[in-house]
Protein backbone atom coordinates (compact mmCIF):
# COMPACT_ATOMS: atom_id res chain seq x y z
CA UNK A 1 54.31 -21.32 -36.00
CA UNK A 2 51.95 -24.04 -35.23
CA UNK A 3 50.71 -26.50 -38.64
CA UNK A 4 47.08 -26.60 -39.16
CA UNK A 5 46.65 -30.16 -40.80
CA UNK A 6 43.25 -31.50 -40.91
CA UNK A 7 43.83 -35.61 -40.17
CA UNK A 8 42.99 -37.79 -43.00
CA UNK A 9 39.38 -38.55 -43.53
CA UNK A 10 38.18 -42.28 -42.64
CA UNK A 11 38.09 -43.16 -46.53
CA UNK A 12 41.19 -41.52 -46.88
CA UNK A 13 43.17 -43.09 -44.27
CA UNK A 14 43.85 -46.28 -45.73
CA UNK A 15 40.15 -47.87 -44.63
CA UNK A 16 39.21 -51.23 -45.75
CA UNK A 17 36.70 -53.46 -44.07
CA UNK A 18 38.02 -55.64 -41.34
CA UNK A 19 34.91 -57.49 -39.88
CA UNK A 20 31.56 -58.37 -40.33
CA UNK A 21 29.62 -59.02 -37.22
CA UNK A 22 26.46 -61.16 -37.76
CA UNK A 23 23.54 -62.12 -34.69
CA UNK A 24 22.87 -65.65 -34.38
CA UNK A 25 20.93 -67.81 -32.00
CA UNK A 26 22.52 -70.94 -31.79
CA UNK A 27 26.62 -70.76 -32.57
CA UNK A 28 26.94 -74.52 -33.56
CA UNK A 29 24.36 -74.28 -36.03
CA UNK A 30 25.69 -71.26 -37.52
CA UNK A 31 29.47 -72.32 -37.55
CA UNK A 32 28.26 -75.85 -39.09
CA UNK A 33 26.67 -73.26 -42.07
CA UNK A 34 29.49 -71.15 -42.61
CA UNK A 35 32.35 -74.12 -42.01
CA UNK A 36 30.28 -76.57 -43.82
CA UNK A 37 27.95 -75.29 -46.09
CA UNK A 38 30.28 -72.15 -47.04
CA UNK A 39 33.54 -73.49 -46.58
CA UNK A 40 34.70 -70.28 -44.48
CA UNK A 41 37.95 -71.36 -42.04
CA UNK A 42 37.44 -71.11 -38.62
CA UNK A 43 40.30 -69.15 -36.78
CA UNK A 44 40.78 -68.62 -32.84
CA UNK A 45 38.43 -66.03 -31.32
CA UNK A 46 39.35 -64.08 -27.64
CA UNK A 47 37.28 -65.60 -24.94
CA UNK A 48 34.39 -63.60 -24.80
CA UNK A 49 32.34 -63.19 -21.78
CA UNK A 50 29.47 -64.34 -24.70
CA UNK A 51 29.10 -67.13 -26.95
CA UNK A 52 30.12 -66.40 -30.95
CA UNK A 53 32.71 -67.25 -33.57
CA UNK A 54 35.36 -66.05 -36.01
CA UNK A 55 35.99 -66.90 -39.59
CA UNK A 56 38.32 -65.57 -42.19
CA UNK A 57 37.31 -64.21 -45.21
CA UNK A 58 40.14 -63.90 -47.50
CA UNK A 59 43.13 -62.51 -46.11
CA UNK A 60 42.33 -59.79 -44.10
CA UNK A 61 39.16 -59.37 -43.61
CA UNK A 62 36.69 -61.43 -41.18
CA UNK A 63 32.92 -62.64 -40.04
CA UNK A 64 32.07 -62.97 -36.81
CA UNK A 65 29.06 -64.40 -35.20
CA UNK A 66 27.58 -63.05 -32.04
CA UNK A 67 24.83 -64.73 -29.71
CA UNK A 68 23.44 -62.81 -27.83
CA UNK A 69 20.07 -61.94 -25.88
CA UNK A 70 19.48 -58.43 -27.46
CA UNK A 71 20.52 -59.01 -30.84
CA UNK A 72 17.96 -57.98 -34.10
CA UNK A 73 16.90 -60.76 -36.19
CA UNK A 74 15.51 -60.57 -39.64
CA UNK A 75 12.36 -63.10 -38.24
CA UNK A 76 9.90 -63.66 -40.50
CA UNK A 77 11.66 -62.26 -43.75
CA UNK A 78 12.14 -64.72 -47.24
CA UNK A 79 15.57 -64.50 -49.46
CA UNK A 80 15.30 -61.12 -50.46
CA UNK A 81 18.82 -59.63 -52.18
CA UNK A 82 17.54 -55.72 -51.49
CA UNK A 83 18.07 -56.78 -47.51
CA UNK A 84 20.60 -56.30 -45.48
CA UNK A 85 23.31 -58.58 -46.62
CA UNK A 86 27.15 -59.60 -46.09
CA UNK A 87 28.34 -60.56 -49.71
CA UNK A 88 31.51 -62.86 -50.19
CA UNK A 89 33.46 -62.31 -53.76
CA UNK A 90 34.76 -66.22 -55.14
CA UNK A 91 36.91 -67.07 -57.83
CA UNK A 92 34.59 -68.95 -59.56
CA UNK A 93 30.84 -68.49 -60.31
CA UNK A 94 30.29 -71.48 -61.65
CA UNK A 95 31.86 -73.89 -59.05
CA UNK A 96 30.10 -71.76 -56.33
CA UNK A 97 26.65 -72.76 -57.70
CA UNK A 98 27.70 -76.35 -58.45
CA UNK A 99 29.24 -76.66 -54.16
CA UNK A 100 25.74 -75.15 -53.11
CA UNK A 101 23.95 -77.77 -55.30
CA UNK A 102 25.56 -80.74 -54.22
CA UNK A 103 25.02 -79.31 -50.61
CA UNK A 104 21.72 -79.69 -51.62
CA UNK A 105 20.62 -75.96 -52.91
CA UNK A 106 18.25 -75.22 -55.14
CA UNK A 107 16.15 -72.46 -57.29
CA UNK A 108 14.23 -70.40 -55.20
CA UNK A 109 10.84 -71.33 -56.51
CA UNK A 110 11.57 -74.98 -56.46
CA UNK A 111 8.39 -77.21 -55.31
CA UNK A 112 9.35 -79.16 -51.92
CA UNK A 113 12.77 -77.12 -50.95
CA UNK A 114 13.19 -75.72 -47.62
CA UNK A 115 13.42 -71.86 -47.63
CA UNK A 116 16.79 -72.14 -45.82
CA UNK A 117 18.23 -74.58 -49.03
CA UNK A 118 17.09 -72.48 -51.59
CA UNK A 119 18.92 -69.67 -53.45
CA UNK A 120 18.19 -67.14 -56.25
CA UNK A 121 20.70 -67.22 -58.82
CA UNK A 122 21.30 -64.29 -61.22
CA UNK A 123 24.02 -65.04 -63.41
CA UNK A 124 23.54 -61.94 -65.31
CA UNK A 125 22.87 -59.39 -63.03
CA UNK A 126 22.32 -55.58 -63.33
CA UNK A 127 25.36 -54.95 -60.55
CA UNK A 128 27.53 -56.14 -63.81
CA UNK A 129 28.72 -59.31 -61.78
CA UNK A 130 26.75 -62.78 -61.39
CA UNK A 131 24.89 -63.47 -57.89
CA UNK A 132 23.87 -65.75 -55.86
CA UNK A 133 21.85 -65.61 -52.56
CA UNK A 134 20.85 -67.75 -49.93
CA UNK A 135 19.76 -67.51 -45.85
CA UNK A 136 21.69 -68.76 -43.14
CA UNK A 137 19.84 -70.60 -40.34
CA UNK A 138 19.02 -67.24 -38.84
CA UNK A 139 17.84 -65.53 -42.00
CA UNK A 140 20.73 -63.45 -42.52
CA UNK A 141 21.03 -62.59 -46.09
CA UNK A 142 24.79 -64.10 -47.73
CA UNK A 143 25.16 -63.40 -51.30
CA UNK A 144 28.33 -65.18 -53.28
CA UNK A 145 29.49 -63.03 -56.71
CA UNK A 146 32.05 -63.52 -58.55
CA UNK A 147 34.52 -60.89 -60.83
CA UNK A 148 32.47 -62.53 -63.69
CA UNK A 149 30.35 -65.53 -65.47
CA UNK A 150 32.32 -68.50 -66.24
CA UNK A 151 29.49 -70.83 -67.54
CA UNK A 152 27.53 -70.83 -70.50
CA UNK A 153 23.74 -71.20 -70.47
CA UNK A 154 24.08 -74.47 -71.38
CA UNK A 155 25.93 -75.26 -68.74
CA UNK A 156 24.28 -73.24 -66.11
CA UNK A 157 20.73 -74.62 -67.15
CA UNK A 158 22.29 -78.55 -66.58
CA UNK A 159 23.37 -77.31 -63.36
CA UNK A 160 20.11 -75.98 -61.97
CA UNK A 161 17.78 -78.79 -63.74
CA UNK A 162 19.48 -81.60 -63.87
């Protein structure tokens, strides 16, 4: 007698997210953001019959960076969280803000800052986790959270106005 076994649903079957696949129209720019700004390791990519890049994201999982003619752009969209968005979980909330300010982040809102070097911080979020979010030079959304708050207000307020 034949079994009738129904395979293992996707969620079921051991899923977890491997890549992240972003558009981008000029691959230096973008790898000098996410190697630079974001501190992501570069790792070897197949040679593509297109231009791109790979970075790891912890230990397993990846972002990579596609240029390409066809690709969908958020163009002409601000730093809005409710977008589209790739988020990246760090150890530490507090020395995530403080890398992105001496990059030269600041406060969305702040007079004379570049959209693409400002970020909205919500250190005490509604997800139950604190935020941050910020554009990459072709307005895809990145937000950085961490398992929790490790600064004070104190602390957090001499970060953002020094």
């Amino acid at each position: 007698m034949t079994e009738n076994r129904k395979p293992p649903a996707i969620g079921a079957n051991r899923a977890m997210l491997h890549h992240i696949s972003l558009p981008v129209r000029d691959v230096s720019r973008s790898v000098a953001f996410y190697r630079d700004v974001l501190g992501l390791p570069q790792i070897d990519r197949p040679n593509f019959p297109f231009q791109g890049a790979w970075f790891a994201l912890g230990t397993e999982q990846q972002l990579h960076l596609i240029q390409d003619e066809g690709s969908t752009f958020r163009d002409g969209k601000g730093l809005d969280g409710r977008d589209i968005h790739l988020a990246i979980r760090v150890g530490s909330y507090r020395d995530a803000l403080a890398h992105l300010i001496d990059a030269g982040y600041r406060k969305n809102g702040t007079p004379g800052v570049d959209e693409f070097r400002c970020m909205t911080v919500v250190p005490r979020a509604t997800a139950g986790f604190p935020q941050i979010y910020l554009m990459d030079p072709d307005r895809n959304i990145i937000e950085i959270n961490a398992n929790r708050l490790d600064a004070d207000d104190e602390e957090l307020s001499r970060l953002l106005d020094p």
